[in-house]
Protein backbone atom coordinates (compact mmCIF):
# COMPACT_ATOMS: atom_id res chain seq x y z
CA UNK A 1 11.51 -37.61 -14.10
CA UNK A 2 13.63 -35.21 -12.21
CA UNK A 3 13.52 -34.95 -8.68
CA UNK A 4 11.74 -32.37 -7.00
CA UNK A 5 13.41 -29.35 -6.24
CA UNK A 6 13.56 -27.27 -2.70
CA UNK A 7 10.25 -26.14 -1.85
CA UNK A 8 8.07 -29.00 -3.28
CA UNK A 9 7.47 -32.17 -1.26
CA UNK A 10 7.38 -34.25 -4.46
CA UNK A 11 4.48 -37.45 -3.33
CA UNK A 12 2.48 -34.93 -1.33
CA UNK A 13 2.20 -32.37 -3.94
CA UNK A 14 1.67 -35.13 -6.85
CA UNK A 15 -0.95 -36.69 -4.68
CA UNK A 16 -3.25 -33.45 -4.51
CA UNK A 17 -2.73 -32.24 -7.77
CA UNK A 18 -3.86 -35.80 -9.15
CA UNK A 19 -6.72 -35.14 -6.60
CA UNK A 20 -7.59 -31.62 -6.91
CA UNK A 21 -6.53 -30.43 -9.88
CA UNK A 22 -8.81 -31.61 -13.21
CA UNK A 23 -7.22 -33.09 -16.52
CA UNK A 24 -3.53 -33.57 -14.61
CA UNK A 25 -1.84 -36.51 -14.07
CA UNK A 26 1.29 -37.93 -12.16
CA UNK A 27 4.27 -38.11 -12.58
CA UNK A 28 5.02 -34.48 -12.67
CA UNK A 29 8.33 -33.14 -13.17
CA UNK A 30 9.39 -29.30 -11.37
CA UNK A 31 11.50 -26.95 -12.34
CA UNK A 32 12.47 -23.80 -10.34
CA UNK A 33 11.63 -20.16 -12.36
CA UNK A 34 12.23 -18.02 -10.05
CA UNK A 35 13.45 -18.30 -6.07
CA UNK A 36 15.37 -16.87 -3.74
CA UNK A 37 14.26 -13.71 -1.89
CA UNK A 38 10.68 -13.49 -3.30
CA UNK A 39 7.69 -16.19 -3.63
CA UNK A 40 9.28 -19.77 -5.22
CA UNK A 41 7.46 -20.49 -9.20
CA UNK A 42 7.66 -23.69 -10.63
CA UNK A 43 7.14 -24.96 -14.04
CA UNK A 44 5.57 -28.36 -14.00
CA UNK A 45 4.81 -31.18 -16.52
CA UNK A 46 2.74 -33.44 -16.04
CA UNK A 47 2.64 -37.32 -17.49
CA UNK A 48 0.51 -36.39 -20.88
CA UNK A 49 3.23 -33.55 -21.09
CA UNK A 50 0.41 -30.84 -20.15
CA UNK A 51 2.31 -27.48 -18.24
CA UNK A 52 1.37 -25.38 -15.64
CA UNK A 53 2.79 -23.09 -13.35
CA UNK A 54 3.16 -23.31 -8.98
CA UNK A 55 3.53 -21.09 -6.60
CA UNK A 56 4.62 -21.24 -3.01
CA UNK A 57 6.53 -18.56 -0.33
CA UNK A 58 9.96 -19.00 -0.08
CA UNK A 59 11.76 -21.91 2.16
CA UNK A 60 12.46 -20.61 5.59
CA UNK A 61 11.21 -18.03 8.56
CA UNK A 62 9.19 -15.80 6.44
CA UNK A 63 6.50 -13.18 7.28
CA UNK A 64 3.43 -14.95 5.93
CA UNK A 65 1.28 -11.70 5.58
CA UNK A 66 4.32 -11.00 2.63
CA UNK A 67 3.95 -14.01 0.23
CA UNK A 68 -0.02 -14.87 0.72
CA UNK A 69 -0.79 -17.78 -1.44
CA UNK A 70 -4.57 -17.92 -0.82
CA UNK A 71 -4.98 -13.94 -1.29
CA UNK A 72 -2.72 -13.77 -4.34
CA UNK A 73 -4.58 -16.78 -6.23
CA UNK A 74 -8.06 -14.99 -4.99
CA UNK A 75 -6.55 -11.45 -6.68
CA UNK A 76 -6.02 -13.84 -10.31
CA UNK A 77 -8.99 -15.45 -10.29
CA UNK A 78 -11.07 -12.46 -9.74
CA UNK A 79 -9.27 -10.46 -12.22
CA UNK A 80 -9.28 -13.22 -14.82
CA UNK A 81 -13.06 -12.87 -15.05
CA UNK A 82 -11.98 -9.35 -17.15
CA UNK A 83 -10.19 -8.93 -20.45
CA UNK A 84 -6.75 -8.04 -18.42
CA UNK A 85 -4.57 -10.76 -19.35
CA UNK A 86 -3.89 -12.93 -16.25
CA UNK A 87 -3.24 -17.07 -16.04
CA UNK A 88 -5.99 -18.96 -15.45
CA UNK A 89 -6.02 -20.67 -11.95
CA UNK A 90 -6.49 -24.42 -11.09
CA UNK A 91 -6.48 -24.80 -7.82
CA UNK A 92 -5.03 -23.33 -4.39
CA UNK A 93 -4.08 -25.69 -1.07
CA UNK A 94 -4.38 -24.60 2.16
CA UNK A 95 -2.97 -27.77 4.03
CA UNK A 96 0.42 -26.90 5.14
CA UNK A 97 0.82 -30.91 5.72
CA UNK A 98 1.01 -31.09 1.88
CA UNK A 99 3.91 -28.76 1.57
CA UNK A 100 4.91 -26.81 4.41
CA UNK A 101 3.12 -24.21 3.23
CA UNK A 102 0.24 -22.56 1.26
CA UNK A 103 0.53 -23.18 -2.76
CA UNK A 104 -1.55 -22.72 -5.59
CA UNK A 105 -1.53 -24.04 -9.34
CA UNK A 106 -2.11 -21.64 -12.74
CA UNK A 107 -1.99 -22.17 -16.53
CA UNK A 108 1.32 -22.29 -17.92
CA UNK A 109 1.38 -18.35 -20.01
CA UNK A 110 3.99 -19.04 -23.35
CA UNK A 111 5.67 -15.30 -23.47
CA UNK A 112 8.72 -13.10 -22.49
CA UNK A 113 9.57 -11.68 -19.37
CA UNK A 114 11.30 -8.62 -20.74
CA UNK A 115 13.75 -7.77 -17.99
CA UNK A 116 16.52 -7.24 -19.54
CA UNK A 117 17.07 -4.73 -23.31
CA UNK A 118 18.85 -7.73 -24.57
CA UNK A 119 15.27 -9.55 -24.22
CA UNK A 120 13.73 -7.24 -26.74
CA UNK A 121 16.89 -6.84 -29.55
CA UNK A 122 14.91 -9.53 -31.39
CA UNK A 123 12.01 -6.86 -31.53
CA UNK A 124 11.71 -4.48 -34.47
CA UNK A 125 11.42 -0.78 -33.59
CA UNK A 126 7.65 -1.36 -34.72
CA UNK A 127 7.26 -4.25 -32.39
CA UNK A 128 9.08 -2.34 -29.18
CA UNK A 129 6.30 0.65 -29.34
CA UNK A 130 3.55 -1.42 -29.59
CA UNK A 131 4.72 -3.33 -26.94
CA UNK A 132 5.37 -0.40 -24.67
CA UNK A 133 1.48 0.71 -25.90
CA UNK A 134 -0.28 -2.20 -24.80
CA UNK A 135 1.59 -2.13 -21.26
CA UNK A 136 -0.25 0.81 -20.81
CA UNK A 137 -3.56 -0.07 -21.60
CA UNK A 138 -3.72 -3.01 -20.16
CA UNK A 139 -2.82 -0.99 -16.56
CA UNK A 140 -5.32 1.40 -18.03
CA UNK A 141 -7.78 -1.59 -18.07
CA UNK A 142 -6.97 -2.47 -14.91
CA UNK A 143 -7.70 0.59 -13.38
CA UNK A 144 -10.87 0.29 -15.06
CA UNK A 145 -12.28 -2.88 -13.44
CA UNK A 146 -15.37 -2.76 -11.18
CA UNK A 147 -13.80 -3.93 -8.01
CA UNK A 148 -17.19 -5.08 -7.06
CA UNK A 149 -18.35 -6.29 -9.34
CA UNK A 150 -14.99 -9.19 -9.29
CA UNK A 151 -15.43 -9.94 -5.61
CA UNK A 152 -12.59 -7.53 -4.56
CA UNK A 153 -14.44 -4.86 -2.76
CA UNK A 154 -13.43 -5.55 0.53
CA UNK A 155 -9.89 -6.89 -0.41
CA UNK A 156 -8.49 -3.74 1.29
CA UNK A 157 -9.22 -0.17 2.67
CA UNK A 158 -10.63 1.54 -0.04
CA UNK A 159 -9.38 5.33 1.27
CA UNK A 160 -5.99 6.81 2.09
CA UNK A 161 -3.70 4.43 0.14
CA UNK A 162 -1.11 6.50 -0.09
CA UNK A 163 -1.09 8.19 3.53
CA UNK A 164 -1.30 4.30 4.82
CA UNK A 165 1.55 3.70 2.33
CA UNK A 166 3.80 6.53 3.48
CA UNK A 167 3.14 5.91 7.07
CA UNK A 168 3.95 2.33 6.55
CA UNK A 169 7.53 2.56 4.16
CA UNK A 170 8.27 5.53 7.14
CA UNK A 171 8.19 2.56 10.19
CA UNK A 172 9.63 -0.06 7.79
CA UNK A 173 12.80 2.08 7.04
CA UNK A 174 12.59 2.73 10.66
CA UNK A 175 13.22 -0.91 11.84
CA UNK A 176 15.54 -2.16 8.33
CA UNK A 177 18.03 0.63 7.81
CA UNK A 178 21.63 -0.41 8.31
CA UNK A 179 22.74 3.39 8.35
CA UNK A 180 21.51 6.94 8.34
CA UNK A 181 20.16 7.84 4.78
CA UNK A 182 19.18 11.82 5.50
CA UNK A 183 17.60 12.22 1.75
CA UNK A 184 15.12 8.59 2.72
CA UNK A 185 13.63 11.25 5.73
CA UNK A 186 13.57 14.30 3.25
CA UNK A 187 11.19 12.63 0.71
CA UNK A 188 9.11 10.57 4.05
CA UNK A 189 8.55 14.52 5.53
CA UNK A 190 7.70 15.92 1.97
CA UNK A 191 5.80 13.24 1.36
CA UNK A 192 3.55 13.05 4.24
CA UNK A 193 3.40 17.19 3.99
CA UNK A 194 2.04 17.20 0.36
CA UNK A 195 -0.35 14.47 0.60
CA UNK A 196 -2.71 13.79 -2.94
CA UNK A 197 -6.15 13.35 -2.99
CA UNK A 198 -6.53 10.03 -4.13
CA UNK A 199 -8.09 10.14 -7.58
CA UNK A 200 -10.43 7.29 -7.34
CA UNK A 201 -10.41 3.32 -5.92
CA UNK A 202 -8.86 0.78 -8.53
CA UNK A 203 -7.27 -2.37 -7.77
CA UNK A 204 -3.41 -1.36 -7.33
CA UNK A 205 -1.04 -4.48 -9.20
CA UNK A 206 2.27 -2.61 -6.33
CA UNK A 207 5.04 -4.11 -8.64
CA UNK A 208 3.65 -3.56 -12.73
CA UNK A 209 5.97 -2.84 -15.19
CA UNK A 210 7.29 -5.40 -18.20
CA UNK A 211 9.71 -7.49 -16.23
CA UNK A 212 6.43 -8.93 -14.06
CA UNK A 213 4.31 -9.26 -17.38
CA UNK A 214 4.58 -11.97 -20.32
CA UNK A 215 4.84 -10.66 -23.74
CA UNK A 216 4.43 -12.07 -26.98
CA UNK A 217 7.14 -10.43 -28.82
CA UNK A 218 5.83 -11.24 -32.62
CA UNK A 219 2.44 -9.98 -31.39
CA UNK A 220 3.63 -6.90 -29.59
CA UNK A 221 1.43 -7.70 -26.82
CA UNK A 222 0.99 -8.48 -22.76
CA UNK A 223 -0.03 -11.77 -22.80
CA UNK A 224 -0.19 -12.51 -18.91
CA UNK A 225 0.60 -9.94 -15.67
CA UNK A 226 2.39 -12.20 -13.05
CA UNK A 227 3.30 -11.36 -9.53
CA UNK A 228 0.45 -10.09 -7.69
CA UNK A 229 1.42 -10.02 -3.87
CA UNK A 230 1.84 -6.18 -3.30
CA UNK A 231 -1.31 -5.70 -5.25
CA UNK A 232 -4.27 -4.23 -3.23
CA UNK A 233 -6.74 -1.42 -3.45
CA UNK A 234 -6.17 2.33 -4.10
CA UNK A 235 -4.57 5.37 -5.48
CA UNK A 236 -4.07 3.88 -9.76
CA UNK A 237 -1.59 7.08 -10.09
CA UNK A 238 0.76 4.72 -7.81
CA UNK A 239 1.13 2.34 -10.59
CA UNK A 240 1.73 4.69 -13.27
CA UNK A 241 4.44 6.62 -10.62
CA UNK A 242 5.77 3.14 -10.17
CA UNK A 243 6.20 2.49 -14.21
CA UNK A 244 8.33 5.74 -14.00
CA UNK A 245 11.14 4.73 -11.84
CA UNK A 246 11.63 1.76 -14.13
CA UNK A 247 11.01 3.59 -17.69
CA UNK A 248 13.91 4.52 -19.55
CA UNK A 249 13.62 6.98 -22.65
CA UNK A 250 15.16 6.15 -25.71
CA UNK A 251 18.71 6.77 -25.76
CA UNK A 252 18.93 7.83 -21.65
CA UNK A 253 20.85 5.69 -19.25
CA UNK A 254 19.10 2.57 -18.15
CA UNK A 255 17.18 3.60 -14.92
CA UNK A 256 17.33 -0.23 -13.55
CA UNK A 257 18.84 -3.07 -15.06
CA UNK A 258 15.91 -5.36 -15.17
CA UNK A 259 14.01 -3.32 -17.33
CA UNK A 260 14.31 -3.40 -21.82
CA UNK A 261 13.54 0.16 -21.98
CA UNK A 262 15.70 2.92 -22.92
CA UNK A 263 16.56 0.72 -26.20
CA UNK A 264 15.29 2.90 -30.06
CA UNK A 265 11.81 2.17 -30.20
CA UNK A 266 9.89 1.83 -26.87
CA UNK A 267 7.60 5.10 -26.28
CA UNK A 268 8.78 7.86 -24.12
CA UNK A 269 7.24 7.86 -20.68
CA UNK A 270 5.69 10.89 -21.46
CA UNK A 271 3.82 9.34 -23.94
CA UNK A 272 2.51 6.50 -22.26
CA UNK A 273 1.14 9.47 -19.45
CA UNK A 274 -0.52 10.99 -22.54
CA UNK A 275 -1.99 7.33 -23.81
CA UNK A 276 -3.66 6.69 -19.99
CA UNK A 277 -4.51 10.36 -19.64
CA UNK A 278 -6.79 9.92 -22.90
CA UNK A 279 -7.80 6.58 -22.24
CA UNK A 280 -8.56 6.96 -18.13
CA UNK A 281 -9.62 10.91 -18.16
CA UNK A 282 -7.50 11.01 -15.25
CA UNK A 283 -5.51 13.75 -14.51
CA UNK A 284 -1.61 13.53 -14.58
CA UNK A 285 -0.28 16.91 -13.53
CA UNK A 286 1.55 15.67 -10.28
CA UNK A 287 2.72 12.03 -11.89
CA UNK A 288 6.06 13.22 -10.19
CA UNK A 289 4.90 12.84 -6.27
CA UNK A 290 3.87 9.21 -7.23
CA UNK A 291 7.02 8.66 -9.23
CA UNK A 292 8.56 9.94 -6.36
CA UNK A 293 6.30 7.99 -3.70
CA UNK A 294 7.32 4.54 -5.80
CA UNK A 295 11.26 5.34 -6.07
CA UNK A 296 11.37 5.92 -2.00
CA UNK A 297 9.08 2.78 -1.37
CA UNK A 298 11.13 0.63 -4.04
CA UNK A 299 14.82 2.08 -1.66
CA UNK A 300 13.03 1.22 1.48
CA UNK A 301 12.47 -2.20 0.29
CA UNK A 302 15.74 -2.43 -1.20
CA UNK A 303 17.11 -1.90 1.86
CA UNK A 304 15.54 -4.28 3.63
CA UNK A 305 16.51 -6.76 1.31
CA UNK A 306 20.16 -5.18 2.01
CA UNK A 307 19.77 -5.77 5.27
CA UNK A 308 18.61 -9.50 5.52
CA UNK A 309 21.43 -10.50 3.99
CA UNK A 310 24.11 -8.16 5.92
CA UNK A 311 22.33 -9.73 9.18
CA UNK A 312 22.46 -13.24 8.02
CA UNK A 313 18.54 -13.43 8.38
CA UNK A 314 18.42 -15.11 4.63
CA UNK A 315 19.34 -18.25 6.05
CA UNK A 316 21.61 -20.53 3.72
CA UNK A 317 20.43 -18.34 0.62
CA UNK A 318 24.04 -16.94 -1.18
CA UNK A 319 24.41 -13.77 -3.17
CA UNK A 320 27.39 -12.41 -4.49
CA UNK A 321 29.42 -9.63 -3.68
CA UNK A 322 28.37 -7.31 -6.20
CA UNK A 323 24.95 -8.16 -6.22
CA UNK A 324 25.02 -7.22 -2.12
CA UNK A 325 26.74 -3.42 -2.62
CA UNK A 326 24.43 -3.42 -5.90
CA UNK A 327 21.61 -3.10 -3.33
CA UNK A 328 23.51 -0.95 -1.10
CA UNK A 329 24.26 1.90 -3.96
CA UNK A 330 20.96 1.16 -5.25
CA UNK A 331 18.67 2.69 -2.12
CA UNK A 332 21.29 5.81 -2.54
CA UNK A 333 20.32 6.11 -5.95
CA UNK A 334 16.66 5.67 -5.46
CA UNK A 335 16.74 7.93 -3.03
CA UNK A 336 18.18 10.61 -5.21
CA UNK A 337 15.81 9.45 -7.73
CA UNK A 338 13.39 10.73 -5.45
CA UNK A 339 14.68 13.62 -4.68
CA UNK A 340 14.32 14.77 -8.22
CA UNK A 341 11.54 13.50 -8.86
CA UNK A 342 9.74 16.12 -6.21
CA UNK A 343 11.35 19.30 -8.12
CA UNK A 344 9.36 18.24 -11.43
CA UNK A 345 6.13 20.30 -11.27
């Protein structure tokens, strides 16, 4: 068995999951996903060879309101009692003498994160469309979920997402920036000035698109949405905005790099509108404020991942040059994003 890696207090951890957690059994080997700036996922494997997946916050001073163990595994469980694809929980610790911090345990998903076009070259042109088809409906299903009737109804303020939203990004940008952006105030005043009425209350997912989903490429299909911690309750048109600053059309430029789109066979984004138009009934006329909305949001927290790191508040964590001014162009860039965004009627 390997040892543990950072983040997972190896005979604590093994303890309560041979406690709490049904059908497991020690030893258990880890092994990092994902780290780094956002919440720390671990595949494990247990002694009969059964895997599953953990979750935890990052090492370090973190704001705990931002990587919310307990409220993310309540989000999964709740939506797992609908037909949206989500991992099946096992369990969720509160004792921060286990670990350090909050954790909780899921069912290991077998798919493809596609973040990357080179993920989907294996795909057939067939394959990529269908793919891109069933990312819509299944946000189309999630939109479609009685919030109630899953125990989410008073995860969040139900009214005024996006005026709470624009309000918030507005202080946040406030307090991060490392320089004077003029365009990032542009799109907070014409934001604020041109205010939609929210089209109805849906849980919001804050970060879909395919490179938080698992796919099963021979299948064509979303076979698990990962990464719920921006999700809450609100305006759906956010999330389809949101899909827009990562959706590339065939043949255009690659909007962001972690992202297969833009590669012969994925729909247009103008057809996916058209696919949750028909299957929502929901109104799409001014997609481009929310595509606008999620491109300044996405800068402002670019930048304040910019910023960390410029101020040496990321502790020990190392990132390369180019990564760094990757960040730095890329808040321009969403900014201008933005920008255009607001002249499409």
């Amino acid at each position: 068995m390997n040892d543990a890696p950072v983040g997972i207090n190896l005979d604590n951890v093994s303890a309560w999951l041979d406690a709490n957690v049904g059908d497991l059994s020690s030893p258990y080997d880890f092994k990092i996903i994902t780290g780094g700036r956002s919440n720390l996922t671990y595949l494990v494997t247990d002694g009969n060879g059964t895997r599953f997946v953990l979750r935890r916050p990052p090492t370090g001073s973190v704001l705990a309101s931002a990587h919310d163990m307990v409220r993310e595994h309540r989000i999964i469980s709740a939506v797992g009692k609908t037909d949206v694809p989500v991992p099946r929980t096992l369990g969720v610790c509160e004792d921060l003498a286990v670990n350090d911090a909050p954790f909780y345990v899921m069912s290991f998903v077998d798919g493809m994160v596609l973040d990357d076009a080179s993920k989907a070259l294996g795909m057939s042109v067939e394959q990529r469309r269908a793919a891109g088809e069933h990312l819509i409906d299944v946000l189309a299903d999630l939109h479609a979920v009685d919030i109630d009737a899953i125990g989410l109804g008073d995860l969040a303020k139900r009214e005024g997402y996006i005026e709470r939203q624009v309000k918030r990004w507005t202080t946040q940008w406030e307090k991060s920036k490392t320089r004077e952006l003029p365009a990032i105030d542009e799109i907070a005043r014409r934001l604020a000035a041109n205010l939609p009425t929210q089209v109805g209350v849906t849980i919001a997912h804050g970060d879909y698109r395919f490179g938080n989903c698992l796919v099963d490429t021979d299948a064509a299909k979303v076979v698990g949405v990962l990464d719920w911690e921006l999700c809450t309750l609100g305006d759906p048109l956010a999330d389809v905005g949101y899909l827009g600053v990562y959706w590339s059309d065939p043949g255009e430029e690659q909007l962001r790099p972690n992202d297969p789109t833009g590669i012969e066979g994925f729909p247009t984004y103008s057809e996916l509108l058209e696919r949750y138009a028909n299957r929502t009934g929901r109104d799409l006329t001014n997609i481009g404020y929310y595509v606008a909305f999620s491109s300044w949001r996405l800068a402002v927290i670019s930048e304040g991942v910019y910023a960390r790191f410029v101020k040496g508040a990321m502790g020990d964590q190392e990132i390369e040059p180019e990564i760094l001014e990757n960040f730095r162009v890329g808040v321009e860039r969403l900014a201008d994003a933005a920008l255009s965004a607001l002249q499409v009627p």
